[in-house]
PDB file of N, CA and C in Angstrom:
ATOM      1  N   UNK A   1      45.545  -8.721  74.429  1.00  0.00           N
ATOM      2  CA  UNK A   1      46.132  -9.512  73.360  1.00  0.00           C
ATOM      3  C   UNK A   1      47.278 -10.379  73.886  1.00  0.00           C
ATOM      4  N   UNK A   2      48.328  -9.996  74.667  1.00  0.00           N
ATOM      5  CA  UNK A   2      49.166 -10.733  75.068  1.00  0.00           C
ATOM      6  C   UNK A   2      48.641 -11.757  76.081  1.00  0.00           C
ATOM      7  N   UNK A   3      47.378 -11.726  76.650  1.00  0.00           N
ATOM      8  CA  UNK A   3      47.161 -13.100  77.506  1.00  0.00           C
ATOM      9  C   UNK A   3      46.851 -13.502  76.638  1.00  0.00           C
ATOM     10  N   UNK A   4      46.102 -13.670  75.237  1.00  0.00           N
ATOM     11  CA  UNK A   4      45.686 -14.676  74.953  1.00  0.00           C
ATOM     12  C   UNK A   4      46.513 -15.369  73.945  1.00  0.00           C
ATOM     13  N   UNK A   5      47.733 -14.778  73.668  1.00  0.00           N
ATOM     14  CA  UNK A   5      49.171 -14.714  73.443  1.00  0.00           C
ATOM     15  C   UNK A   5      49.708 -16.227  73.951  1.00  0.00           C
ATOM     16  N   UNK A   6      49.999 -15.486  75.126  1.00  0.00           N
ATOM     17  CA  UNK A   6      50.184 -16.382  76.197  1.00  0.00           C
ATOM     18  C   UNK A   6      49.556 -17.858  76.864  1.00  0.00           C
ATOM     19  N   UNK A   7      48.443 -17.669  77.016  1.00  0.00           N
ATOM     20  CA  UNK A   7      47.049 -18.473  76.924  1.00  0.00           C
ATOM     21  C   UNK A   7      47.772 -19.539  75.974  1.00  0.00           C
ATOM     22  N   UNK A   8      47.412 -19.579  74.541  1.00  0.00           N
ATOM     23  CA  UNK A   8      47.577 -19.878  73.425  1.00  0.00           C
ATOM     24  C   UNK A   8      48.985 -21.027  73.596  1.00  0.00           C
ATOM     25  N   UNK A   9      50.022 -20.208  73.556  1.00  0.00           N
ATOM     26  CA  UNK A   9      51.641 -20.741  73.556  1.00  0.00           C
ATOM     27  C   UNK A   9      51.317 -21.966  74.844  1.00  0.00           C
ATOM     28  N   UNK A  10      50.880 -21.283  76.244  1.00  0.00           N
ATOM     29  CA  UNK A  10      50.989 -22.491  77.360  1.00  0.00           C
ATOM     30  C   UNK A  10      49.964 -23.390  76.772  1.00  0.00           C
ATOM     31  N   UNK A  11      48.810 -23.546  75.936  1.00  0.00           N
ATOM     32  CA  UNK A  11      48.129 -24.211  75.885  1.00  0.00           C
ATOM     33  C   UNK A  11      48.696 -25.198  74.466  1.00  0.00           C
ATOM     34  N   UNK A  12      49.497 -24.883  74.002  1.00  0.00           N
ATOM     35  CA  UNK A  12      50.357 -25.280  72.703  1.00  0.00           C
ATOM     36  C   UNK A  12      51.264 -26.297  73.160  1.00  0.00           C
ATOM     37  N   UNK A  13      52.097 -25.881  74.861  1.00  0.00           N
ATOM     38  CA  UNK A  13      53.291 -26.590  75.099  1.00  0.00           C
ATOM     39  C   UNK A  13      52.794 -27.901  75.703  1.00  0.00           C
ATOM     40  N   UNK A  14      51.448 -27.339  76.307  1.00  0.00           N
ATOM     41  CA  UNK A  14      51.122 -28.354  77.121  1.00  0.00           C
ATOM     42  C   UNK A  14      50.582 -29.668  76.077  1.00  0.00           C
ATOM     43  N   UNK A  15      50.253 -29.624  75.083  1.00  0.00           N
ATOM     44  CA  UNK A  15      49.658 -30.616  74.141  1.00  0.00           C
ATOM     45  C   UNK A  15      51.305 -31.146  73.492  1.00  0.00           C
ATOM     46  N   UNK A  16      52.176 -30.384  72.991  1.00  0.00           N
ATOM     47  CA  UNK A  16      53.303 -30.943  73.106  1.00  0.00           C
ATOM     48  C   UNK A  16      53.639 -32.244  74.212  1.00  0.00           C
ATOM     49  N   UNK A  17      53.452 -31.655  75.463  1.00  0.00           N
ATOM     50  CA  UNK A  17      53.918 -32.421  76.375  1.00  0.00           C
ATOM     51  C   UNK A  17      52.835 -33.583  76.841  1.00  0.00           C
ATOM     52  N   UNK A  18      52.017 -33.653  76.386  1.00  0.00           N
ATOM     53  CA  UNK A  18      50.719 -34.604  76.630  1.00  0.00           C
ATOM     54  C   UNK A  18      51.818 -36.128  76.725  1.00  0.00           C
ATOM     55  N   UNK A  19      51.125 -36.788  77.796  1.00  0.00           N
ATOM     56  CA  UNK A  19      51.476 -38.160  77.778  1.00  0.00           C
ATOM     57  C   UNK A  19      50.534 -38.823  76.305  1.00  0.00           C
ATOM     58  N   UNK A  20      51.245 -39.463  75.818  1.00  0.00           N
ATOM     59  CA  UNK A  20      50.296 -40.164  74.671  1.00  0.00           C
ATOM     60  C   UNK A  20      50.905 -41.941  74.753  1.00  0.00           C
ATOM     61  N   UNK A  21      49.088 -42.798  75.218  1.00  0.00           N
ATOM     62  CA  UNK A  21      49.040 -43.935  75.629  1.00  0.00           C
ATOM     63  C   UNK A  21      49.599 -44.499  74.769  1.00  0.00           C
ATOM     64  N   UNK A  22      49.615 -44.835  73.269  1.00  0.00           N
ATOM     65  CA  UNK A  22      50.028 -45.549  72.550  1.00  0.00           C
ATOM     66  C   UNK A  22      51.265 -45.977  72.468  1.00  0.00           C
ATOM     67  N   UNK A  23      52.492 -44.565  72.778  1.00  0.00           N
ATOM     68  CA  UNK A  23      53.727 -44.726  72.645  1.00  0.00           C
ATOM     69  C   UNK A  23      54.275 -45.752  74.134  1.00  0.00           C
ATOM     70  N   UNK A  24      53.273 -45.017  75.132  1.00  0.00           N
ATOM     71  CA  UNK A  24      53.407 -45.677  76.446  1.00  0.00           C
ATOM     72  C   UNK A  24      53.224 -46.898  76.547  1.00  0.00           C
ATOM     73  N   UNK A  25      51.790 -47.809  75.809  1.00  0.00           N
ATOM     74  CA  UNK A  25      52.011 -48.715  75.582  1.00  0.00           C
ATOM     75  C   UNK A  25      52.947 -49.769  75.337  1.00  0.00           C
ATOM     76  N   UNK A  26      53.119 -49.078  73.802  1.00  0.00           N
ATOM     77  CA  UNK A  26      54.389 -49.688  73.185  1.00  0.00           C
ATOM     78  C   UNK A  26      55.466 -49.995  73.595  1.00  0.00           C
ATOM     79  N   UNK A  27      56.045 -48.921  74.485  1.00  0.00           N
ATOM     80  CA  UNK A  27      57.358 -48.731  75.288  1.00  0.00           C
ATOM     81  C   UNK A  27      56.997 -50.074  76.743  1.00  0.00           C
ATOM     82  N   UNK A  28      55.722 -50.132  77.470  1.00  0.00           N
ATOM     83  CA  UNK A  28      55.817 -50.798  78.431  1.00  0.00           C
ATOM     84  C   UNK A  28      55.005 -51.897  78.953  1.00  0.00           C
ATOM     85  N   UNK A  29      54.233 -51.832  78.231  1.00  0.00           N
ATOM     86  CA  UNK A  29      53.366 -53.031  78.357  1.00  0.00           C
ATOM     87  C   UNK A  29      53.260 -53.733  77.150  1.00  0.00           C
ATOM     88  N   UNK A  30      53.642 -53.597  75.351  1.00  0.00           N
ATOM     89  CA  UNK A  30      53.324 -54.513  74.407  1.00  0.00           C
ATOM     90  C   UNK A  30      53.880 -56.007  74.666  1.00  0.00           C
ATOM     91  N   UNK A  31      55.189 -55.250  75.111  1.00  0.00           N
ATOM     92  CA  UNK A  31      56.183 -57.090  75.474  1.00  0.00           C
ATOM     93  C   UNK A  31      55.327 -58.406  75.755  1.00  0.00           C
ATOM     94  N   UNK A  32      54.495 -58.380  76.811  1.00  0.00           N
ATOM     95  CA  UNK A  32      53.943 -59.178  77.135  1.00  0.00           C
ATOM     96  C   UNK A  32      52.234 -59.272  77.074  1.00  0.00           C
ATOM     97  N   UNK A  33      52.043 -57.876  76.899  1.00  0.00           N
ATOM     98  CA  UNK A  33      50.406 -57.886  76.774  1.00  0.00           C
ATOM     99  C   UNK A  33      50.158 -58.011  75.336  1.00  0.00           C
ATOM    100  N   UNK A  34      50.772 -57.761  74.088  1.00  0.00           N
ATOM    101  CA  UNK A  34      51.192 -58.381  72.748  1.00  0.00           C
ATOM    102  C   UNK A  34      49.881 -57.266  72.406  1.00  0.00           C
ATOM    103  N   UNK A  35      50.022 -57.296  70.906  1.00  0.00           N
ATOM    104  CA  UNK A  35      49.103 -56.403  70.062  1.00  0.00           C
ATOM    105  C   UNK A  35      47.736 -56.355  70.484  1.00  0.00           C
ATOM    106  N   UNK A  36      47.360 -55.061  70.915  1.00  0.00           N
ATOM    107  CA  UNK A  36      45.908 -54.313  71.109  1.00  0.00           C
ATOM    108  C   UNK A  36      45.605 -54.944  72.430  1.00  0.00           C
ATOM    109  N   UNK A  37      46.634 -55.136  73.614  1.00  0.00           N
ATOM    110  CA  UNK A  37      46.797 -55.647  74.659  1.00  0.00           C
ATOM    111  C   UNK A  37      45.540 -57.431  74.657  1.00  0.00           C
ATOM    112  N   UNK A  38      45.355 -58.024  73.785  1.00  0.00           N
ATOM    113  CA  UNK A  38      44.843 -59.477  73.282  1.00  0.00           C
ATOM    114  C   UNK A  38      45.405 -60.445  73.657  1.00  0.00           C
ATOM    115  N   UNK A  39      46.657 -60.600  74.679  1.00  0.00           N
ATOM    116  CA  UNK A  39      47.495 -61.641  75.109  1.00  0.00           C
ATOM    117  C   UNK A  39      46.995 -61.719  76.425  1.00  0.00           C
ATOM    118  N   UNK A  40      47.543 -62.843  77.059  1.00  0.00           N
ATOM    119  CA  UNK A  40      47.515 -63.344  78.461  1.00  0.00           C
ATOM    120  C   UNK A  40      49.096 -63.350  78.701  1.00  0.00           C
ATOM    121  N   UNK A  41      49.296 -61.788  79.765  1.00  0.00           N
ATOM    122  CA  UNK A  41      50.880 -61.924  79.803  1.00  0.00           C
ATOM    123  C   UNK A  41      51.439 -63.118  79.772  1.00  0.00           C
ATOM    124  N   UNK A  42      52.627 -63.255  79.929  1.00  0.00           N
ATOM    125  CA  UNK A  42      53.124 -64.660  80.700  1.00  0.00           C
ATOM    126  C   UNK A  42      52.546 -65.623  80.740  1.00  0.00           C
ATOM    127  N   UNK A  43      51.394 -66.321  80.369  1.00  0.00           N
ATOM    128  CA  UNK A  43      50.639 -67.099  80.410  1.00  0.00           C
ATOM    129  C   UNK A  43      50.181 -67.011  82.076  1.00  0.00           C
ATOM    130  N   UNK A  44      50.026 -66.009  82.766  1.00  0.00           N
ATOM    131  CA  UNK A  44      49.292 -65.657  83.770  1.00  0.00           C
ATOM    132  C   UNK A  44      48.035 -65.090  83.958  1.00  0.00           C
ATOM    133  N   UNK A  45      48.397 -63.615  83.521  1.00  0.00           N
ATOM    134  CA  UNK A  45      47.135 -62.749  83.329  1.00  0.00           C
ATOM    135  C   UNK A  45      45.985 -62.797  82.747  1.00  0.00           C
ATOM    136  N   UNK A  46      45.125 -61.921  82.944  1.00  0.00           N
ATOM    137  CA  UNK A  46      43.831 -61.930  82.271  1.00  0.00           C
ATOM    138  C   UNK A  46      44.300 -61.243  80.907  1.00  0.00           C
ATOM    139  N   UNK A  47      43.453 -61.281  80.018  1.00  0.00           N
ATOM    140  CA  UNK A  47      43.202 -60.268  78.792  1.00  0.00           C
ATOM    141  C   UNK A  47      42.387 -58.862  79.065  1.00  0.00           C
ATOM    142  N   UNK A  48      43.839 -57.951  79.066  1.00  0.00           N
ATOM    143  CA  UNK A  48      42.947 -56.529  79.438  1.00  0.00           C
ATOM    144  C   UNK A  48      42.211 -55.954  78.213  1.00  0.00           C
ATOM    145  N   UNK A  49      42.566 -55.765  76.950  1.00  0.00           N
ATOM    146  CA  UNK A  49      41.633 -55.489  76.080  1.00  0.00           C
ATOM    147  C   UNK A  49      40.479 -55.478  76.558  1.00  0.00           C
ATOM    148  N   UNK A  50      39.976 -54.236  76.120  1.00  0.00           N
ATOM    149  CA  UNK A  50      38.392 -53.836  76.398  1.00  0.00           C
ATOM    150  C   UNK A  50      38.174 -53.683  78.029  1.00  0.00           C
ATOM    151  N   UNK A  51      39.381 -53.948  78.701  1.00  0.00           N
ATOM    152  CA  UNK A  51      38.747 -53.720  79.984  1.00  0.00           C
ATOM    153  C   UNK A  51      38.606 -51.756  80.423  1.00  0.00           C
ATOM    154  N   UNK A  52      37.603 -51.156  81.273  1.00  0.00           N
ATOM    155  CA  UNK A  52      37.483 -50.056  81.121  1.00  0.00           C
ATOM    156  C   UNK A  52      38.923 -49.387  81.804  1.00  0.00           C
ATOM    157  N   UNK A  53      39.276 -47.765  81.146  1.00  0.00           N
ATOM    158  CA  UNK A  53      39.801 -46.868  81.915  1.00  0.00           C
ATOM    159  C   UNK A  53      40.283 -47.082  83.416  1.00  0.00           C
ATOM    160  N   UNK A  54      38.974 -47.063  84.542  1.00  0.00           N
ATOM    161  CA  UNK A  54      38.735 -46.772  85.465  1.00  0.00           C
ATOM    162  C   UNK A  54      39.551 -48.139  86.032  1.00  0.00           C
ATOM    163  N   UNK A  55      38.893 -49.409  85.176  1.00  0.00           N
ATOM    164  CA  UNK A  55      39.386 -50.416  85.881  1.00  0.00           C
ATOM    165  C   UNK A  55      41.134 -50.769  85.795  1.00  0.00           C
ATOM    166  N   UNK A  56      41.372 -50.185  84.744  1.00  0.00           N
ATOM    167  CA  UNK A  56      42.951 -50.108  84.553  1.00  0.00           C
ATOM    168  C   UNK A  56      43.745 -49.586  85.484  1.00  0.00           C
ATOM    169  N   UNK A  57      43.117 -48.283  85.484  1.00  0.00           N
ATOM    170  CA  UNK A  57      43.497 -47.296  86.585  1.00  0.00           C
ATOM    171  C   UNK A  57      43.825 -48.075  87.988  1.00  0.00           C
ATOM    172  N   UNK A  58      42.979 -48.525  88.531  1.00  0.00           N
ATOM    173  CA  UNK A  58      42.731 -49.155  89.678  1.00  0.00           C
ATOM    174  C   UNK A  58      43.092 -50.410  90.143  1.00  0.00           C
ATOM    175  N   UNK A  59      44.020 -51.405  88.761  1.00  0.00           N
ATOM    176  CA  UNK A  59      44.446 -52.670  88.839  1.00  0.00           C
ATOM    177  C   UNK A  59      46.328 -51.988  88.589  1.00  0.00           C
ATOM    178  N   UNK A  60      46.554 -51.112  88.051  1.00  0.00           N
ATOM    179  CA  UNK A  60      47.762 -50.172  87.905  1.00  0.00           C
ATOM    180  C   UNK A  60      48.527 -49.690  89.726  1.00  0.00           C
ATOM    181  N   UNK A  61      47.306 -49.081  89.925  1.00  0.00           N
ATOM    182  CA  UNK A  61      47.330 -48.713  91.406  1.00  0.00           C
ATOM    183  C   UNK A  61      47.666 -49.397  92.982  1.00  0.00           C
ATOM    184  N   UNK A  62      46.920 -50.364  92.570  1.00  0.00           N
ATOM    185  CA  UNK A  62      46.788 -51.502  92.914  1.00  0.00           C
ATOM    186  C   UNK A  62      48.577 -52.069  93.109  1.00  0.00           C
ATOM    187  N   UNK A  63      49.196 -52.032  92.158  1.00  0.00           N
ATOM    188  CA  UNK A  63      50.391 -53.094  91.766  1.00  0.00           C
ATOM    189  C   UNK A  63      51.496 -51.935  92.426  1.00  0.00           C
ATOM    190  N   UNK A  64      51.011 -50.863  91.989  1.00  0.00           N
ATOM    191  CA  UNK A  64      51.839 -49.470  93.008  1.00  0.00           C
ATOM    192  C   UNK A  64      51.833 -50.098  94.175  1.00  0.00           C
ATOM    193  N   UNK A  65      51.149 -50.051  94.627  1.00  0.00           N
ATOM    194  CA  UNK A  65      50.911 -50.152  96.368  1.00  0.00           C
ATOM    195  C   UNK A  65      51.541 -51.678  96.546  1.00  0.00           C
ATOM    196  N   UNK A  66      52.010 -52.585  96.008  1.00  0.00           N
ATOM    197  CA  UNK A  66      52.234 -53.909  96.054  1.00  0.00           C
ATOM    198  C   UNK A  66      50.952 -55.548  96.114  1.00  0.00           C
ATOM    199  N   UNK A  67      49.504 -54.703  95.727  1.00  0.00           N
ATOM    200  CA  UNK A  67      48.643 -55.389  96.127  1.00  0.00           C
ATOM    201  C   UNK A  67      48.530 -56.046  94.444  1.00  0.00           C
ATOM    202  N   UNK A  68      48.238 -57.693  94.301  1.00  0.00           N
ATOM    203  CA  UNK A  68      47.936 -57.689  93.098  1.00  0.00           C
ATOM    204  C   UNK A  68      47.850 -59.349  93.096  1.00  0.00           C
ATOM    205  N   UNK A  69      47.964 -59.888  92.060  1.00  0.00           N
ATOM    206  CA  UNK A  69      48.051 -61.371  91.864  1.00  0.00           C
ATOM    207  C   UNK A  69      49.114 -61.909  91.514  1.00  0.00           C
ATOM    208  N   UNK A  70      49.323 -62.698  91.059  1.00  0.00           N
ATOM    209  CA  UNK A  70      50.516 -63.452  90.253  1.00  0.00           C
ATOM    210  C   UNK A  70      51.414 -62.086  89.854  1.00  0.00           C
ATOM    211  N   UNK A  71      51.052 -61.420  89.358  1.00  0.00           N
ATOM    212  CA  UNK A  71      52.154 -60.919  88.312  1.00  0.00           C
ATOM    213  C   UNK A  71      52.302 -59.435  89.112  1.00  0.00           C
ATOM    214  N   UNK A  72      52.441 -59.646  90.097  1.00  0.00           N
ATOM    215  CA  UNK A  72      52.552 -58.036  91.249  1.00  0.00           C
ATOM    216  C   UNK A  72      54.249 -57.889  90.950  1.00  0.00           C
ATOM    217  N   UNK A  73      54.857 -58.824  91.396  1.00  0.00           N
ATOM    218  CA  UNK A  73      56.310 -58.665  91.042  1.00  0.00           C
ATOM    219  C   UNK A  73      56.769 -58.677  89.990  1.00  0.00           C
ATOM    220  N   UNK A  74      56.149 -58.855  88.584  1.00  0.00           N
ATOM    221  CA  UNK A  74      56.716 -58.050  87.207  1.00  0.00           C
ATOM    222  C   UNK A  74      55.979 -56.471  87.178  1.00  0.00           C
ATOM    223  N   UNK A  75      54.522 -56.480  87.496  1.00  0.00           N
ATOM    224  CA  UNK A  75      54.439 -55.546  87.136  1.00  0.00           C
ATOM    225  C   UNK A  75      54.450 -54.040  87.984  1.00  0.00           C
ATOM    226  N   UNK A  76      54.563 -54.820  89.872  1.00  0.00           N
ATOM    227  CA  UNK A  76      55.476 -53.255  90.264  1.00  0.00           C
ATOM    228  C   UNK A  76      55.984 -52.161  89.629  1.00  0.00           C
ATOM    229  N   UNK A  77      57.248 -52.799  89.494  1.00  0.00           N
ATOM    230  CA  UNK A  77      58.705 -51.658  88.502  1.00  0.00           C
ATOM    231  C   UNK A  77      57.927 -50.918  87.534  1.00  0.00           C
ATOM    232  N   UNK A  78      57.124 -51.382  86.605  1.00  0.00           N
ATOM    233  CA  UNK A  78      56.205 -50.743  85.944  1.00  0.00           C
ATOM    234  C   UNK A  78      55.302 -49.943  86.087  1.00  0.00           C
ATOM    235  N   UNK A  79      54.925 -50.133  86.861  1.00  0.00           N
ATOM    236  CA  UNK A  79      53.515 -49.238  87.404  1.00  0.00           C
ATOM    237  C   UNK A  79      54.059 -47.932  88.084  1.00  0.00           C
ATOM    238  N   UNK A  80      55.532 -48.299  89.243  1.00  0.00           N
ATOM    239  CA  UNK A  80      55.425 -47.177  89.943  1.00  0.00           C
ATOM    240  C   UNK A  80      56.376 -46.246  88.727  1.00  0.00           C
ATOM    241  N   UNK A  81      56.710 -46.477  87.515  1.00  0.00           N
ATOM    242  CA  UNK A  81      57.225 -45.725  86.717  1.00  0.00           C
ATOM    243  C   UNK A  81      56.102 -45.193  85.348  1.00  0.00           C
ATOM    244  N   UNK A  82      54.993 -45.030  86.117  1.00  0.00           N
ATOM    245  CA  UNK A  82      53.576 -44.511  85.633  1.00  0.00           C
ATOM    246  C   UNK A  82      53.309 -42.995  85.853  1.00  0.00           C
ATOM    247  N   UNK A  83      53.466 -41.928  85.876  1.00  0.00           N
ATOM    248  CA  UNK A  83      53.312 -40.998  86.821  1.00  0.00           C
ATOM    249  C   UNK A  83      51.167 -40.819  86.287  1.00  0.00           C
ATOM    250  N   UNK A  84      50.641 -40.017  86.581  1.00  0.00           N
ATOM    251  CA  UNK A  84      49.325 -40.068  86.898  1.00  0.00           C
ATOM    252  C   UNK A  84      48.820 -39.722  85.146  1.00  0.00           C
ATOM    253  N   UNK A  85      49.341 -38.564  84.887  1.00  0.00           N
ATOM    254  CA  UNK A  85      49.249 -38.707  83.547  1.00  0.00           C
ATOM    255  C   UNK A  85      48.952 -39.515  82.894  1.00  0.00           C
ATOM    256  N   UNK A  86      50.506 -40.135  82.990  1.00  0.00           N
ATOM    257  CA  UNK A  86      50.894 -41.062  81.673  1.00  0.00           C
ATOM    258  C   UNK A  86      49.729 -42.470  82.131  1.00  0.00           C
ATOM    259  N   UNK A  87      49.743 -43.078  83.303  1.00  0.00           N
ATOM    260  CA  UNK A  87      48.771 -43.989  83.538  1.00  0.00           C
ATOM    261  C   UNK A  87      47.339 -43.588  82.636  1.00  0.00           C
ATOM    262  N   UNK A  88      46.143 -42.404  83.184  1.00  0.00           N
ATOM    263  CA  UNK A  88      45.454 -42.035  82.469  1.00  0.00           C
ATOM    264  C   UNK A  88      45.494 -42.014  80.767  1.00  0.00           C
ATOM    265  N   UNK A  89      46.616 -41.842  80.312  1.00  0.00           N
ATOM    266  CA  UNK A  89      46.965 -41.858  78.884  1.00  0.00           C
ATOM    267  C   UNK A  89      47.170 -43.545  78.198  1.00  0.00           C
ATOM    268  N   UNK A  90      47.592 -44.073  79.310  1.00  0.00           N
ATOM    269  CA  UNK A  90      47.757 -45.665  78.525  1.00  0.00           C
ATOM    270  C   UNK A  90      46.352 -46.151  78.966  1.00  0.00           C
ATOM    271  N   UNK A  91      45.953 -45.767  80.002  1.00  0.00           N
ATOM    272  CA  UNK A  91      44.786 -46.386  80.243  1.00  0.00           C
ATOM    273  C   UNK A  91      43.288 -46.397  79.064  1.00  0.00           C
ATOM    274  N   UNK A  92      43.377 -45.282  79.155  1.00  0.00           N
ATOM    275  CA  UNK A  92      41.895 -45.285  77.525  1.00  0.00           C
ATOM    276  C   UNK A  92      43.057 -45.826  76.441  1.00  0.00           C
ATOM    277  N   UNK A  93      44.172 -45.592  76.312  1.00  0.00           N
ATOM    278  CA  UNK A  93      44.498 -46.727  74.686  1.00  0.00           C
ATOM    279  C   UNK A  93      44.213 -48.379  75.357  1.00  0.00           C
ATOM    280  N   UNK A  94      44.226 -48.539  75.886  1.00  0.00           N
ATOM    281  CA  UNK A  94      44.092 -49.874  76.562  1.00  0.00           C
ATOM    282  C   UNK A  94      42.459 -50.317  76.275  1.00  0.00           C
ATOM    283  N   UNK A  95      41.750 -49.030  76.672  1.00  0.00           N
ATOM    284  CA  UNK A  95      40.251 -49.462  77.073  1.00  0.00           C
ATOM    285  C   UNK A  95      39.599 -49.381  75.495  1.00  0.00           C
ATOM    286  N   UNK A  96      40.371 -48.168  74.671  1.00  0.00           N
ATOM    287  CA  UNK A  96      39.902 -48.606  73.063  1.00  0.00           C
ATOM    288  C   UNK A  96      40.321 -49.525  72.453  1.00  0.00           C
ATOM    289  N   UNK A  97      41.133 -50.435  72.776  1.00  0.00           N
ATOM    290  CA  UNK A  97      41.560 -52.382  72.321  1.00  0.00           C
ATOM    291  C   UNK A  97      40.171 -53.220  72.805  1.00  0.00           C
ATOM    292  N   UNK A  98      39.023 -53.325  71.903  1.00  0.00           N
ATOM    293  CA  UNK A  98      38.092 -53.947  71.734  1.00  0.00           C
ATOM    294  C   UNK A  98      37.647 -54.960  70.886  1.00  0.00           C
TER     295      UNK A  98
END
Protein backbone atom coordinates (compact mmCIF):
# COMPACT_ATOMS: atom_id res chain seq x y z
CA UNK A 1 0.00 0.00 0.00
CA UNK A 2 2.57 2.54 0.73
CA UNK A 3 4.33 2.15 -2.78
CA UNK A 4 1.48 2.79 -4.41
CA UNK A 5 1.11 5.61 -1.89
CA UNK A 6 4.07 6.79 -3.00
CA UNK A 7 3.85 5.83 -6.71
CA UNK A 8 0.70 7.98 -6.73
CA UNK A 9 2.08 11.38 -4.77
CA UNK A 10 5.54 11.19 -7.21
CA UNK A 11 3.30 10.70 -10.05
CA UNK A 12 0.97 13.74 -8.79
CA UNK A 13 4.17 16.10 -8.32
CA UNK A 14 5.47 15.30 -11.41
CA UNK A 15 2.23 16.50 -13.46
CA UNK A 16 2.36 19.52 -11.14
CA UNK A 17 5.69 20.17 -12.46
CA UNK A 18 5.00 19.34 -16.19
CA UNK A 19 6.39 22.00 -18.55
CA UNK A 20 3.11 23.26 -20.20
CA UNK A 21 3.72 24.70 -23.98
CA UNK A 22 1.12 27.21 -23.94
CA UNK A 23 2.32 29.22 -20.96
CA UNK A 24 5.86 28.73 -22.60
CA UNK A 25 4.67 30.01 -25.58
CA UNK A 26 3.13 32.90 -24.30
CA UNK A 27 6.02 33.83 -22.07
CA UNK A 28 8.58 33.40 -25.20
CA UNK A 29 7.81 33.20 -28.42
CA UNK A 30 4.06 35.11 -28.78
CA UNK A 31 6.00 38.60 -29.04
CA UNK A 32 6.94 38.04 -32.35
CA UNK A 33 5.49 34.78 -33.61
CA UNK A 34 1.91 36.62 -32.70
CA UNK A 35 -1.32 34.47 -32.07
CA UNK A 36 -1.34 30.57 -32.80
CA UNK A 37 2.34 31.25 -33.89
CA UNK A 38 0.50 32.79 -37.72
CA UNK A 39 3.09 35.67 -37.95
CA UNK A 40 6.33 36.04 -39.84
CA UNK A 41 8.60 37.12 -36.87
CA UNK A 42 10.19 40.32 -37.61
CA UNK A 43 9.21 40.29 -40.96
CA UNK A 44 11.97 37.58 -41.42
CA UNK A 45 10.83 34.21 -40.58
CA UNK A 46 8.80 31.60 -41.91
CA UNK A 47 5.27 30.87 -40.42
CA UNK A 48 5.73 28.02 -37.94
CA UNK A 49 2.11 27.20 -37.38
CA UNK A 50 1.40 23.74 -38.32
CA UNK A 51 4.92 23.06 -38.69
CA UNK A 52 5.54 19.43 -37.02
CA UNK A 53 6.94 18.72 -33.32
CA UNK A 54 10.00 17.06 -34.62
CA UNK A 55 10.66 19.88 -36.97
CA UNK A 56 10.48 22.48 -34.18
CA UNK A 57 12.52 20.48 -32.14
CA UNK A 58 15.27 20.46 -34.60
CA UNK A 59 15.07 24.23 -35.93
CA UNK A 60 15.14 25.09 -31.76
CA UNK A 61 18.31 22.97 -31.63
CA UNK A 62 19.64 24.11 -34.33
CA UNK A 63 19.67 27.98 -32.96
CA UNK A 64 21.23 26.26 -29.59
CA UNK A 65 24.16 25.27 -31.33
CA UNK A 66 24.33 28.80 -33.19
CA UNK A 67 23.34 27.27 -36.62
CA UNK A 68 20.28 29.04 -38.20
CA UNK A 69 19.21 31.90 -40.60
CA UNK A 70 18.47 35.41 -40.24
CA UNK A 71 17.07 35.31 -36.94
CA UNK A 72 19.93 32.95 -35.11
CA UNK A 73 20.89 36.05 -33.11
CA UNK A 74 17.35 36.83 -31.66
CA UNK A 75 16.54 33.56 -31.27
CA UNK A 76 19.79 32.00 -29.50
CA UNK A 77 19.07 33.60 -25.90
CA UNK A 78 15.85 31.85 -26.35
CA UNK A 79 16.39 28.60 -27.26
CA UNK A 80 19.36 27.95 -24.99
CA UNK A 81 16.80 28.99 -22.13
CA UNK A 82 14.64 25.88 -23.39
CA UNK A 83 15.62 23.05 -21.19
CA UNK A 84 14.46 19.61 -23.10
CA UNK A 85 11.22 19.44 -21.50
CA UNK A 86 9.98 22.62 -21.82
CA UNK A 87 11.17 22.66 -25.71
CA UNK A 88 9.10 19.28 -26.20
CA UNK A 89 6.14 21.07 -24.41
CA UNK A 90 6.12 24.28 -26.64
CA UNK A 91 6.86 22.28 -29.42
CA UNK A 92 3.37 20.16 -29.95
CA UNK A 93 1.49 23.62 -28.79
CA UNK A 94 3.21 25.02 -31.74
CA UNK A 95 2.52 21.93 -34.02
CA UNK A 96 -1.42 22.06 -32.84
CA UNK A 97 -1.55 25.94 -34.41
CA UNK A 98 -3.13 24.71 -37.70
Amino acid sequence: MKKILLSLLIASVSTLFAADGAEIYKAKCFSCHGEKAAKVALNKSQIIAGWDADKIIASVNGYKNGEGGAMKGVMKPIAVGLNDDDLKAVAATIASYK
